[in-house]
N, C-alpha and C. Protein backbone atom coordinates (compact mmCIF):
# COMPACT_ATOMS: atom_id res chain seq x y z
N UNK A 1 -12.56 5.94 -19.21
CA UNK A 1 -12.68 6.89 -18.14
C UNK A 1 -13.71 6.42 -17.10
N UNK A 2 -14.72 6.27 -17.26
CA UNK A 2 -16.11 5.54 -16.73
C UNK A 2 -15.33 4.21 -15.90
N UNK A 3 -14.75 3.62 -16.83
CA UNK A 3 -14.02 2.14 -15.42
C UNK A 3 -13.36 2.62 -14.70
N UNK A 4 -12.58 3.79 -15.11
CA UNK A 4 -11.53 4.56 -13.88
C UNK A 4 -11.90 4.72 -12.76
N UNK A 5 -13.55 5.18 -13.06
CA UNK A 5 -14.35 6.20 -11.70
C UNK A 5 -14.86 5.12 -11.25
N UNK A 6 -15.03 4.35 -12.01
CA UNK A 6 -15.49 2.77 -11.16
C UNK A 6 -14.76 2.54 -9.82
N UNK A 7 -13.26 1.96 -10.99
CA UNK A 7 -12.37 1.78 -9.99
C UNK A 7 -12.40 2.27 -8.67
N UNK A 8 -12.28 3.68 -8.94
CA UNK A 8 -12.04 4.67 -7.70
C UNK A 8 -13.21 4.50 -6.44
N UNK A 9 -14.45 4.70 -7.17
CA UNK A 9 -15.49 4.83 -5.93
C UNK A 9 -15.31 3.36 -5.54
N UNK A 10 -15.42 1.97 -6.24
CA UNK A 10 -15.04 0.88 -5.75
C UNK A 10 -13.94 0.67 -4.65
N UNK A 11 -12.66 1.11 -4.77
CA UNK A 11 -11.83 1.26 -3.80
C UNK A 11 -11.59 2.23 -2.84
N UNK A 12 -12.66 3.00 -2.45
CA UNK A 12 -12.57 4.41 -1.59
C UNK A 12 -13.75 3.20 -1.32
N UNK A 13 -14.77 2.57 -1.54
CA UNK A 13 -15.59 1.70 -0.23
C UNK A 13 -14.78 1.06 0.46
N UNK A 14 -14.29 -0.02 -0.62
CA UNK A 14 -13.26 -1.16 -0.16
C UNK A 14 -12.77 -0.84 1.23
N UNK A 15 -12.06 0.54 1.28
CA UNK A 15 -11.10 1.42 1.97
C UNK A 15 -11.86 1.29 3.56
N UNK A 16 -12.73 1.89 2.98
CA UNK A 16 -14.07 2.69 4.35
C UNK A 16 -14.07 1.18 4.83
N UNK A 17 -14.45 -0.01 3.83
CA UNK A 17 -14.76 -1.23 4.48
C UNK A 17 -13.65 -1.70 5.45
N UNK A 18 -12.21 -1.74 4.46
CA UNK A 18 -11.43 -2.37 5.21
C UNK A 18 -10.73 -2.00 6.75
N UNK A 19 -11.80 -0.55 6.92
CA UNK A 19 -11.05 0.14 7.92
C UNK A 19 -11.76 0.36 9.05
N UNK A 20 -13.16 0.00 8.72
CA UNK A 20 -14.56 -0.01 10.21
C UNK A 20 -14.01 -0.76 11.03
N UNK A 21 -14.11 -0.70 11.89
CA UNK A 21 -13.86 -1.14 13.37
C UNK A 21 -14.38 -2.76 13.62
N UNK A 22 -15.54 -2.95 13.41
CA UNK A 22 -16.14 -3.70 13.39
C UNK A 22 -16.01 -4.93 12.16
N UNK A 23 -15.49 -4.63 11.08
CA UNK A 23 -15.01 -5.50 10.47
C UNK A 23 -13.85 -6.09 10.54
N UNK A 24 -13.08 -5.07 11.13
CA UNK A 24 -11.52 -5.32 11.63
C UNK A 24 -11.75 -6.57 12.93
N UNK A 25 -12.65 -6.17 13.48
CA UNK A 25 -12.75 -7.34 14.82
C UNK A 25 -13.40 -8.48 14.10
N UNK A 26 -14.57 -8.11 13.37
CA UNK A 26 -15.06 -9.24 12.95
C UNK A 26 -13.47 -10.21 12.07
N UNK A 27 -13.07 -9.93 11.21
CA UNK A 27 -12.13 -10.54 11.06
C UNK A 27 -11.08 -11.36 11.78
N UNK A 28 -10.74 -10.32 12.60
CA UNK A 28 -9.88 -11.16 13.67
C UNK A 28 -10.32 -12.14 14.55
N UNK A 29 -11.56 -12.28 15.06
CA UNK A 29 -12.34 -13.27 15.59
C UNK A 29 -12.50 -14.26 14.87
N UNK A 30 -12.80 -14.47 13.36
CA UNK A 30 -13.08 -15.46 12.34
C UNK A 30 -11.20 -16.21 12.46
N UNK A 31 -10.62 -15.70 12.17
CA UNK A 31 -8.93 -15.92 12.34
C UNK A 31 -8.81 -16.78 13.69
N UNK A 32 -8.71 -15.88 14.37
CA UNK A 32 -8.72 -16.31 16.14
C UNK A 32 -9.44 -17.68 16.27
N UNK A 33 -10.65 -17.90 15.61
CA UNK A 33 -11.92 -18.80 16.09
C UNK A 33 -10.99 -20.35 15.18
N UNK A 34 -10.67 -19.93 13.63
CA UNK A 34 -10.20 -20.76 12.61
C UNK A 34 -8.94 -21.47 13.48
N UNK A 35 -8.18 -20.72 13.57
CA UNK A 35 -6.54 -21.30 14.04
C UNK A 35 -7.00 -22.48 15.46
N UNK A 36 -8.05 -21.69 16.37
CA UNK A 36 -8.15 -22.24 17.61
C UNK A 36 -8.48 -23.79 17.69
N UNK A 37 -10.10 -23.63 16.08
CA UNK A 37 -10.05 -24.50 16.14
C UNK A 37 -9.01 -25.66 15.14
N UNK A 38 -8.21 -25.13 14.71
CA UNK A 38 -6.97 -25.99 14.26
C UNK A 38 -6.35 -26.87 15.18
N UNK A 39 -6.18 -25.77 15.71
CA UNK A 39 -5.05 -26.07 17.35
C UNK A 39 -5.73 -27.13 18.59
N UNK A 40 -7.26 -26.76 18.24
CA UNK A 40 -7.81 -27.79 19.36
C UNK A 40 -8.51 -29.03 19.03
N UNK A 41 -8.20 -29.51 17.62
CA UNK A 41 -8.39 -30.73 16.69
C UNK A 41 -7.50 -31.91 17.48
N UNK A 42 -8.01 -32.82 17.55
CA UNK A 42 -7.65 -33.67 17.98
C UNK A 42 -7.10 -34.80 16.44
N UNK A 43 -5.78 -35.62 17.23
CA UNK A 43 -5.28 -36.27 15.98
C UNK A 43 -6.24 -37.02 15.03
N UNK A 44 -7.36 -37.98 15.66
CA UNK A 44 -8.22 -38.48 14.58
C UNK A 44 -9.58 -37.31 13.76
N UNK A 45 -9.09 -36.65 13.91
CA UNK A 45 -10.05 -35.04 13.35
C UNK A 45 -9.21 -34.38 12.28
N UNK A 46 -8.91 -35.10 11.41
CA UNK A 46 -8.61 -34.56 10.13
C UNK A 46 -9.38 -33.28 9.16
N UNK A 47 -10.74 -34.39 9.50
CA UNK A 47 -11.64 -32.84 8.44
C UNK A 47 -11.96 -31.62 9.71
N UNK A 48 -11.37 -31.89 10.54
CA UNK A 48 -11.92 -30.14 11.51
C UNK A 48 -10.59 -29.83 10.75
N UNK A 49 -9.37 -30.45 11.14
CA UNK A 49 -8.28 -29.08 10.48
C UNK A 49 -8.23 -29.22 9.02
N UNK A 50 -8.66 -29.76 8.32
CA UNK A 50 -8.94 -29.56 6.78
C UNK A 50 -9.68 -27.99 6.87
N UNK A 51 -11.21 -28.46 7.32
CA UNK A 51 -12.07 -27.65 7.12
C UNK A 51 -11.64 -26.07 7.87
N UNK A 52 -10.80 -25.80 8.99
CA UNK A 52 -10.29 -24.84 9.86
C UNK A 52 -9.14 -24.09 8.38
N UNK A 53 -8.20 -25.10 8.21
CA UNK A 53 -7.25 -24.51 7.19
C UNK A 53 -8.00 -24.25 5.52
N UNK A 54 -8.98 -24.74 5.47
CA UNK A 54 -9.42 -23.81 4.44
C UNK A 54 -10.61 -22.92 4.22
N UNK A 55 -10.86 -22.58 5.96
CA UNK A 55 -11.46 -21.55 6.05
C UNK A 55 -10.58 -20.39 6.42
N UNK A 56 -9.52 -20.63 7.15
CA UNK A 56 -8.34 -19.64 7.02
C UNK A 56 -8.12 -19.06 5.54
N UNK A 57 -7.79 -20.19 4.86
CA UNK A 57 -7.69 -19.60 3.17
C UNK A 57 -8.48 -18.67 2.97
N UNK A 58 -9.72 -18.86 2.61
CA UNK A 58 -10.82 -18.37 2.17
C UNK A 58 -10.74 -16.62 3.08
N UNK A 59 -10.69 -16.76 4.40
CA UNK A 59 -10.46 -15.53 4.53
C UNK A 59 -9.29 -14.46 4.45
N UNK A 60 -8.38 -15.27 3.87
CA UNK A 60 -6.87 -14.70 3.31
C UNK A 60 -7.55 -14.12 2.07
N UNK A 61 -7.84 -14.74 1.47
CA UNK A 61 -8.25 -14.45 -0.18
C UNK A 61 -8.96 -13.39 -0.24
N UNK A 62 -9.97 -13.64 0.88
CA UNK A 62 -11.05 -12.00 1.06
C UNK A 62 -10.50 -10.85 1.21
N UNK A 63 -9.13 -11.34 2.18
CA UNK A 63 -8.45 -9.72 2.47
C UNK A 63 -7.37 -9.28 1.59
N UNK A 64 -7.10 -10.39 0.39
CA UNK A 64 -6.40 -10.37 -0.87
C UNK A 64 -7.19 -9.62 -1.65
N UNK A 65 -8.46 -9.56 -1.83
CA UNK A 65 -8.90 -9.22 -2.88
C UNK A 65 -9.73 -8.07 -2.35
N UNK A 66 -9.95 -7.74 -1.31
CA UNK A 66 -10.12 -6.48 -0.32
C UNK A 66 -9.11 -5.74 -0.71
N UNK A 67 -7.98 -5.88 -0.06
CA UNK A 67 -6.41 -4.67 -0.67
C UNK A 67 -6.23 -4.95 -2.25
N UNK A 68 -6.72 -5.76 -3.09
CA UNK A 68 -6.45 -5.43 -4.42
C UNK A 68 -7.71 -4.33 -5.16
N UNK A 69 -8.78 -4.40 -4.68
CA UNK A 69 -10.09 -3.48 -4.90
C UNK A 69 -9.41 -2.63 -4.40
N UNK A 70 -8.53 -1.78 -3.56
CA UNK A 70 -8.09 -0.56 -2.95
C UNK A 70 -7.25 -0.51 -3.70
N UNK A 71 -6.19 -1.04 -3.74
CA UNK A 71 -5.15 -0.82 -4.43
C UNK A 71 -5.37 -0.40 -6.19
N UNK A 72 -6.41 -0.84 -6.72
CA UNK A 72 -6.79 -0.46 -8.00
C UNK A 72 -7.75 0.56 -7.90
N UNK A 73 -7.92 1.10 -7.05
CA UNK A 73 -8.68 2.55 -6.95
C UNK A 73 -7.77 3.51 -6.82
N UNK A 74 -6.30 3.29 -5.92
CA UNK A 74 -5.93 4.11 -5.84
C UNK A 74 -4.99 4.57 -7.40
N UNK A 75 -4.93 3.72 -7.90
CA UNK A 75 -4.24 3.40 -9.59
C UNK A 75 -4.93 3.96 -10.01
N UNK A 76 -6.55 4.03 -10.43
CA UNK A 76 -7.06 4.19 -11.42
C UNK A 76 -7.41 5.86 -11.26
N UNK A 77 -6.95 6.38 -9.60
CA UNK A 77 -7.40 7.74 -9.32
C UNK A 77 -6.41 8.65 -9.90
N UNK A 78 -5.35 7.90 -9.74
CA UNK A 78 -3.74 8.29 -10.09
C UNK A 78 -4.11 8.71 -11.78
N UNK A 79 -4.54 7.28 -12.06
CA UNK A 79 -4.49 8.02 -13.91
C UNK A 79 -4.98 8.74 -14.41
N UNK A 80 -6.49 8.75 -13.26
CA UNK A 80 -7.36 9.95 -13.50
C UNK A 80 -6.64 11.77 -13.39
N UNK A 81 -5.90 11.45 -12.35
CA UNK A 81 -5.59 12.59 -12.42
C UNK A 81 -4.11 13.29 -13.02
N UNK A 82 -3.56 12.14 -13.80
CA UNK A 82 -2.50 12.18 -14.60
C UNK A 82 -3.37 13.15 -16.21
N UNK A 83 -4.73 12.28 -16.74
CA UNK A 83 -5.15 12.31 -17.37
C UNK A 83 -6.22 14.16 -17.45
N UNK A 84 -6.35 14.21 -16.35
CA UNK A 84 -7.11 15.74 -16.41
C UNK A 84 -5.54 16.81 -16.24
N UNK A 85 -4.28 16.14 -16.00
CA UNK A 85 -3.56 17.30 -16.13
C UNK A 85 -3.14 17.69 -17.32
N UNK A 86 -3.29 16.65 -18.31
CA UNK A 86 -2.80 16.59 -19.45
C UNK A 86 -3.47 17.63 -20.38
């Protein structure tokens, strides 16, 4: 029960996080900034688009594991309240 409520308050931040304004831009700027500099690598500049494409990753993964912290709050609220109807 105790990991449930974990869960929950964990993914009701997540939520609040993934939804501020300011992180939403901050994100998209990190994206925007990554690709640009992909795009403005020149052919003997291998490690800029190495280093560009796996900083893209890295912030895929963040927002992977951002919607999976939500997504398991909203599960674990669900069972919670499967579990008090019972």
């Amino acid at each position: 029960m105790e990991d449930k409520q974990r869960s929950v308050s964990r993914g009701k931040r997540a939520q609040q996080f993934a939804a501020d304004p300011v992180v939403v831009e901050v994100l998209a700027a990190l994206e925007q900034k990554y690709v640009s500099d992909w795009k403005s690598s020149k052919p003997n500049e291998e490690d800029k688009r190495q280093q560009a494409y796996q900083r893209l990753q890295m912030l895929e993964d963040f927002k992977v594991e951002l919607t999976i912290f939500i997504s398991d709050g909203r599960i674990a609220s669900r069972q919670l309240e499967k579990d008090a109807a019972v």
